[in-house]
N, C-alpha and C. Protein backbone atom coordinates (compact mmCIF):
# COMPACT_ATOMS: atom_id res chain seq x y z
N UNK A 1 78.43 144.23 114.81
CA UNK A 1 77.90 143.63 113.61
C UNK A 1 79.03 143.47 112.59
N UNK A 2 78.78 142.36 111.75
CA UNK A 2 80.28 142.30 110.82
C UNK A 2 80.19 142.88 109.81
N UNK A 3 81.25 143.27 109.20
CA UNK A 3 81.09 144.17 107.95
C UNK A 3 80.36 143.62 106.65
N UNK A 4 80.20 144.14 105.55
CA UNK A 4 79.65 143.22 104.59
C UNK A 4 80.79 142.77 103.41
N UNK A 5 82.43 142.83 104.10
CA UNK A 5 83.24 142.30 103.22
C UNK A 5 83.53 140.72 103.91
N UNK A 6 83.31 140.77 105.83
CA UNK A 6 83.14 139.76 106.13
C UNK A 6 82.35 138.91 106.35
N UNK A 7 81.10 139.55 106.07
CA UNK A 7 79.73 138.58 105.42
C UNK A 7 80.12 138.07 104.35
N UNK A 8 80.23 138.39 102.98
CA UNK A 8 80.63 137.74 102.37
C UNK A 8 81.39 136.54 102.51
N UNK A 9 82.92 136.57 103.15
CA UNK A 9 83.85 135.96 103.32
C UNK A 9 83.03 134.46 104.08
N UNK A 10 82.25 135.35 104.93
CA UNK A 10 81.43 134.23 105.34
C UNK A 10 80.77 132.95 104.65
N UNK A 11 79.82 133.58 104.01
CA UNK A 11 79.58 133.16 102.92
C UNK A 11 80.06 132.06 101.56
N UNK A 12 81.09 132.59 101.11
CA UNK A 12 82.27 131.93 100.44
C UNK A 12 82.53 130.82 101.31
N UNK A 13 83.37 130.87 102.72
CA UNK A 13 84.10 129.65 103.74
C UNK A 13 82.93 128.46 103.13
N UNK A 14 81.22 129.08 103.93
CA UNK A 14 80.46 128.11 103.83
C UNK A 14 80.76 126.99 102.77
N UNK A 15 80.16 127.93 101.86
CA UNK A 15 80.18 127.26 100.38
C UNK A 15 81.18 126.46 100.08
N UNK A 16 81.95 127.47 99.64
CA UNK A 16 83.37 125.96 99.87
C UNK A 16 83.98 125.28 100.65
N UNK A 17 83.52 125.60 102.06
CA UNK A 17 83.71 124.06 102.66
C UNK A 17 82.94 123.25 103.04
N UNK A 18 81.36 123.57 103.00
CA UNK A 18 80.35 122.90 103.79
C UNK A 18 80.39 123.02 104.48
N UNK A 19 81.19 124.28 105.97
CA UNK A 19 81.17 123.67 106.91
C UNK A 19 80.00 124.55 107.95
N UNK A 20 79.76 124.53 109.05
CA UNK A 20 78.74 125.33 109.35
C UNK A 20 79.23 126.55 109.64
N UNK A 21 78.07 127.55 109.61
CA UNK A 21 78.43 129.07 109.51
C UNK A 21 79.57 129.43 110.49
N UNK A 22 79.02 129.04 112.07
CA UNK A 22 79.48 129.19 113.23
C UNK A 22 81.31 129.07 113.26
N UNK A 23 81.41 127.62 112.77
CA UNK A 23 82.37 126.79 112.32
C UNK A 23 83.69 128.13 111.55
N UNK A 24 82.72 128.76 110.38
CA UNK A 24 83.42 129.71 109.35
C UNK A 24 84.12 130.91 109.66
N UNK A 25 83.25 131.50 110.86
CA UNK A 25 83.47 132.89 111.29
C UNK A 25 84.80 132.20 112.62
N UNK A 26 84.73 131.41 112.91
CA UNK A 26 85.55 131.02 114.05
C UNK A 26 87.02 130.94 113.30
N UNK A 27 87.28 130.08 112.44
CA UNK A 27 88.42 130.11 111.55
C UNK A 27 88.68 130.91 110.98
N UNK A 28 87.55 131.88 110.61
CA UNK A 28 88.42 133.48 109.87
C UNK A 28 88.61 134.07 110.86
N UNK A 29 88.11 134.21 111.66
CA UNK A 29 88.62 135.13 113.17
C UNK A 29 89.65 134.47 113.52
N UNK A 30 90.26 133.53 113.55
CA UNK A 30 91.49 133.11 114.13
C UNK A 30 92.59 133.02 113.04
N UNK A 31 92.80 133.46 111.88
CA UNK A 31 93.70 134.21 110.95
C UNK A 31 93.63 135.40 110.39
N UNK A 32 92.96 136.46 111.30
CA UNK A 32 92.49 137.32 110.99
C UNK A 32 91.86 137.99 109.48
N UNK A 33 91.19 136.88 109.08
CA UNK A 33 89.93 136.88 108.02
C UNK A 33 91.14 136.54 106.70
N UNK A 34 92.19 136.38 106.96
CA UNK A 34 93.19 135.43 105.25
C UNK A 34 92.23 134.02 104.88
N UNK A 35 91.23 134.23 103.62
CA UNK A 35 90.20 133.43 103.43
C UNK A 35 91.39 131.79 103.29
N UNK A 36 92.48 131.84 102.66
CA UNK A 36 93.05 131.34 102.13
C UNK A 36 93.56 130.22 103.37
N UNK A 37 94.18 130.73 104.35
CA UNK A 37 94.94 130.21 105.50
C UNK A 37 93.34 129.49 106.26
N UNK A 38 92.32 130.17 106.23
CA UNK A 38 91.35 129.67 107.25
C UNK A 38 90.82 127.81 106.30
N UNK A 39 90.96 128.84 105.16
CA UNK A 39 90.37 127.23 104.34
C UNK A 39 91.01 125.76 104.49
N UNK A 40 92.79 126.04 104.18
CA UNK A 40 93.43 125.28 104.34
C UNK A 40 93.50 124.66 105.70
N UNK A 41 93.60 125.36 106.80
CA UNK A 41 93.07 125.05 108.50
C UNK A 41 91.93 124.10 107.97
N UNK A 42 90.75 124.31 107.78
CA UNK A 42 89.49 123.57 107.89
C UNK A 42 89.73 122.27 106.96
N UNK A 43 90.67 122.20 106.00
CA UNK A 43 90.49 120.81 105.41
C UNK A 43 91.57 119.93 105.99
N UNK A 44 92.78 120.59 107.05
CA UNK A 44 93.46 120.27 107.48
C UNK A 44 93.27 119.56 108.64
N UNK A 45 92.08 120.51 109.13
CA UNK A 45 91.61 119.59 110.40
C UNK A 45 90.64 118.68 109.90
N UNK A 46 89.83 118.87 109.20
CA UNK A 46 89.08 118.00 108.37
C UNK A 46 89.67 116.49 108.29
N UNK A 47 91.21 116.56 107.58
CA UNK A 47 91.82 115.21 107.18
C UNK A 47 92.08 114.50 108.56
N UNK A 48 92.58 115.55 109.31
CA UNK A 48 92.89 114.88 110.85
C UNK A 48 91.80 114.41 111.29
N UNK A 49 90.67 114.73 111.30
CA UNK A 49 89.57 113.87 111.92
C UNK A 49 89.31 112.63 111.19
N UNK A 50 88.73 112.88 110.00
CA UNK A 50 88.93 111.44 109.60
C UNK A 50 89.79 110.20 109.33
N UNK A 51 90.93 110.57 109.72
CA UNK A 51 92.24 109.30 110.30
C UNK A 51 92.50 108.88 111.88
N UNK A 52 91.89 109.73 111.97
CA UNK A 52 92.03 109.96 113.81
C UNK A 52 90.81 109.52 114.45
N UNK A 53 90.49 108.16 114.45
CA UNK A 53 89.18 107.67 115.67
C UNK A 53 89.13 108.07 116.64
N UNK A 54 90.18 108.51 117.39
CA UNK A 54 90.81 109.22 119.36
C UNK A 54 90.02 110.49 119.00
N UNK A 55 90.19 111.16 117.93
CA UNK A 55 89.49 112.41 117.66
C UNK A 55 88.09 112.65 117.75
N UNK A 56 87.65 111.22 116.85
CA UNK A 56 86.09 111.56 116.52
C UNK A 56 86.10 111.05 117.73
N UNK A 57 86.13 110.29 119.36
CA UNK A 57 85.38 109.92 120.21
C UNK A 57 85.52 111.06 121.07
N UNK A 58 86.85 111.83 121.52
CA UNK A 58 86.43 112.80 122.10
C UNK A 58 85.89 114.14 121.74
N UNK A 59 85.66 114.26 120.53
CA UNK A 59 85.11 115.47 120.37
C UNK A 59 83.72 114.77 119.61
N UNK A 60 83.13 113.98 120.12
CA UNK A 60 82.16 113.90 119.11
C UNK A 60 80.77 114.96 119.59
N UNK A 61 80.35 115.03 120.47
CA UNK A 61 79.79 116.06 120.68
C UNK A 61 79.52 117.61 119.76
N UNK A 62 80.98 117.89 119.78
CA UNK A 62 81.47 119.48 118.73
C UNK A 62 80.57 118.58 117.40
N UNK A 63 81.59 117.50 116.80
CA UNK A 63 81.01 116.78 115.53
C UNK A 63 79.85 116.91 115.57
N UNK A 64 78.93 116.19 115.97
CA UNK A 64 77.20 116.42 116.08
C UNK A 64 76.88 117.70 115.89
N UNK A 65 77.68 119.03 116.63
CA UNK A 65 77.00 120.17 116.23
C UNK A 65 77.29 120.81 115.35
N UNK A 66 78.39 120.39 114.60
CA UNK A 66 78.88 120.91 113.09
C UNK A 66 80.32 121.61 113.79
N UNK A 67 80.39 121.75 114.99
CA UNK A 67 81.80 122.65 115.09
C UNK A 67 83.27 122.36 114.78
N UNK A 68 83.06 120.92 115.07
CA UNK A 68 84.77 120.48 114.02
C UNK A 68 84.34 119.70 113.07
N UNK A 69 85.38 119.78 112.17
CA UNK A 69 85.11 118.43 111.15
C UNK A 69 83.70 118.52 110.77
């Protein structure tokens, strides 16, 4: 179960990025919870998807379920 400093954190990602929960905990787990580094990741990939059509066709699937972009 996650702690309630990374519930929070959770929480926060959401909020400020919109992005889905699933989405949130995946990017703080992969900088080991630096709210800062995960955010910048998510708008980073964010920008890459929306310049990148090759992107949105093969991952559109993830897209539909909120997991990228």
């Amino acid at each position: 179960m996650d702690s309630l400093r990374e519930q929070v954190m959770i929480n926060q990602f959401v909020s400020a990025a919109g992005c889905a929960r699933d989405q949130a905990i995946q990017l703080l787990q992969s900088t080991h919870w630096q709210f800062e580094t995960a955010l910048s990741m998510f708008f980073q990939e964010s920008n890459a998807c929306h310049s990148n059509p090759h992107f949105k066709a093969r991952f559109r699937d993830q897209i539909m379920r909120g997991l990228v972009c």
